[in-house]
Every structure is written in C-alpha cells, then in structure tokens.
Protein backbone atom coordinates (compact mmCIF):
# COMPACT_ATOMS: atom_id res chain seq x y z
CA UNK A 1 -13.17 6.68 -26.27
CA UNK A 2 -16.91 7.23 -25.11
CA UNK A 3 -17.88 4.43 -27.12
CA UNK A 4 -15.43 2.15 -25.06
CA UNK A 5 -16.47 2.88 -21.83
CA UNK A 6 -20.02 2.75 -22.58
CA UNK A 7 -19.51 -0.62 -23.96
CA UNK A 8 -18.09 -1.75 -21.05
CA UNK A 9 -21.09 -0.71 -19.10
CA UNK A 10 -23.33 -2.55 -20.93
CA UNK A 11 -22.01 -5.78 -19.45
CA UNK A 12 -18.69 -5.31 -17.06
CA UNK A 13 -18.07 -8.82 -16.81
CA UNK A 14 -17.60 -8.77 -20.24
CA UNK A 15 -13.41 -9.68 -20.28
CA UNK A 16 -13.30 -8.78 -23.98
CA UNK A 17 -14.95 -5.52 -23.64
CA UNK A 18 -12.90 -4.97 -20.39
CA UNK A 19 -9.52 -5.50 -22.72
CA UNK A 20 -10.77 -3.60 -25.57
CA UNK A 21 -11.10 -0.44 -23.16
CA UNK A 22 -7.45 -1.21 -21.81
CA UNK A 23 -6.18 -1.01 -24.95
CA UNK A 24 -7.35 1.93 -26.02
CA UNK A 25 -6.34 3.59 -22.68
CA UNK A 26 -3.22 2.50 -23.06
CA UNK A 27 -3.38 3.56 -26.99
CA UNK A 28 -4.42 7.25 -25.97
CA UNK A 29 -1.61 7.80 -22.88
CA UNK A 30 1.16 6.72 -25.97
CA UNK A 31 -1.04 9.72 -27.66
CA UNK A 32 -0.93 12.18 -25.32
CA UNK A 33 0.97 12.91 -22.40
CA UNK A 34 -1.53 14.83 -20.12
CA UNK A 35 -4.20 11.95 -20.50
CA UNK A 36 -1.46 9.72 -19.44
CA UNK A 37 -0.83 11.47 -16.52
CA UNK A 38 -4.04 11.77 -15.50
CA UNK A 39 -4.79 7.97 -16.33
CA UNK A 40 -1.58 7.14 -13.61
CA UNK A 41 -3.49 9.63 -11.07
CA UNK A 42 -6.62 7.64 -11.68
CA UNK A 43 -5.17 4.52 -11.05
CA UNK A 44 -3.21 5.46 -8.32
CA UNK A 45 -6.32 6.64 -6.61
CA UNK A 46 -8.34 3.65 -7.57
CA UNK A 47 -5.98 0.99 -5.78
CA UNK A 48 -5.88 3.49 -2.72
CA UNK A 49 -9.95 3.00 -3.02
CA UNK A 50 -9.90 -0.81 -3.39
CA UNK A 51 -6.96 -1.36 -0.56
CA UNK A 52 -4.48 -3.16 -2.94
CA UNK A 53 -2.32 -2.50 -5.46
CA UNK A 54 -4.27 -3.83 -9.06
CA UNK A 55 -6.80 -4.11 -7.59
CA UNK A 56 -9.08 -5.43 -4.46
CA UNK A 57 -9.68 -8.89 -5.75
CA UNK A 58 -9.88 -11.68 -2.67
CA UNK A 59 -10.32 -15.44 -2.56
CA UNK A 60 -10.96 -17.22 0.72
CA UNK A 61 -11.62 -20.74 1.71
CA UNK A 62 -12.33 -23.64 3.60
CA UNK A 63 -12.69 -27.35 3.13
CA UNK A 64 -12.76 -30.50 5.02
CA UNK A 65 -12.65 -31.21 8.73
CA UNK A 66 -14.56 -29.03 11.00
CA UNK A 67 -13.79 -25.41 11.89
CA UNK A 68 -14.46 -23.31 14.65
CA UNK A 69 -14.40 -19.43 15.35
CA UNK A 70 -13.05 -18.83 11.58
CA UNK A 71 -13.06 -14.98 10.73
CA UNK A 72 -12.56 -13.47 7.10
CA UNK A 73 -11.90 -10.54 7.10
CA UNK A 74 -9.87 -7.17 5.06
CA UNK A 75 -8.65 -4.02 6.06
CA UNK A 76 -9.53 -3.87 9.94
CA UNK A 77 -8.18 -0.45 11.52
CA UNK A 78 -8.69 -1.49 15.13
CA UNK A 79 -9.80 -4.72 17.53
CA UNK A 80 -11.61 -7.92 16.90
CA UNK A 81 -12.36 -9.29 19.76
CA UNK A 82 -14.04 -12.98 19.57
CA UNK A 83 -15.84 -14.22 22.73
C-alpha cells in the first residue's frame, strides 16, 4: 500500500497512478473492515476540508462582450461589499 501512495507522489497529476491507488483502497476496505472505516472517516473529513462533497474542484468563466464588477468567488462566511 506504501508503494501506491508513494507512486502517486511522484507525479499527482498522474490519472493512472491516481486510479491505481483507488483501487487498491477500495481493494483493502473489501479486506478489512477497520481500514474501511477509517478510509470513510478520511474521506468524510477531506470533503469537509475542500468545501464540497468529492471534492473542491471549480470551473469559472467568461467570454465575449464586456464585463464589469465580476467577482469569483467560494465559500464567503460574511459581506462583500463592492464600491
């Protein structure tokens, strides 16, 4: 299991590696229950970190015309005020 994380390290854009690890995850919670609670935990933790559920992944944008006062933003807990 080691040996699949550190893989992914050494490149974690790597979607292959990145699938490889998933799999055996998923291969050792079938294995043993504990891990697979703890795995669920993990995860469950991890969204909570990232601010949505599988993950934190965002995609804004803009084209044509012209645009004026445009805000992007995520998770604001409190004002915006433009002026």
């Amino acid at each position: 299991m080691a040996a699949l994380v550190g893989a992914l390290d050494e490149d974690a854009s790597d979607e292959d590696r990145a699938a490889r690890l998933a799999e055996g995850l998923a291969l050792r919670a079938r294995q043993d229950p504990a891990f697979a609670e703890a795995l669920a935990l993990w995860r469950r933790e991890a969204e909570q970190v990232s601010g949505a559920p599988g993950g934190g992944t965002q995609h804004q944008e803009i084209s044509g015309g012209t645009q004026h006062n445009v805000v992007f933003t995520r998770d604001v807990h409190g004002s915006i005020n433009l002026g």
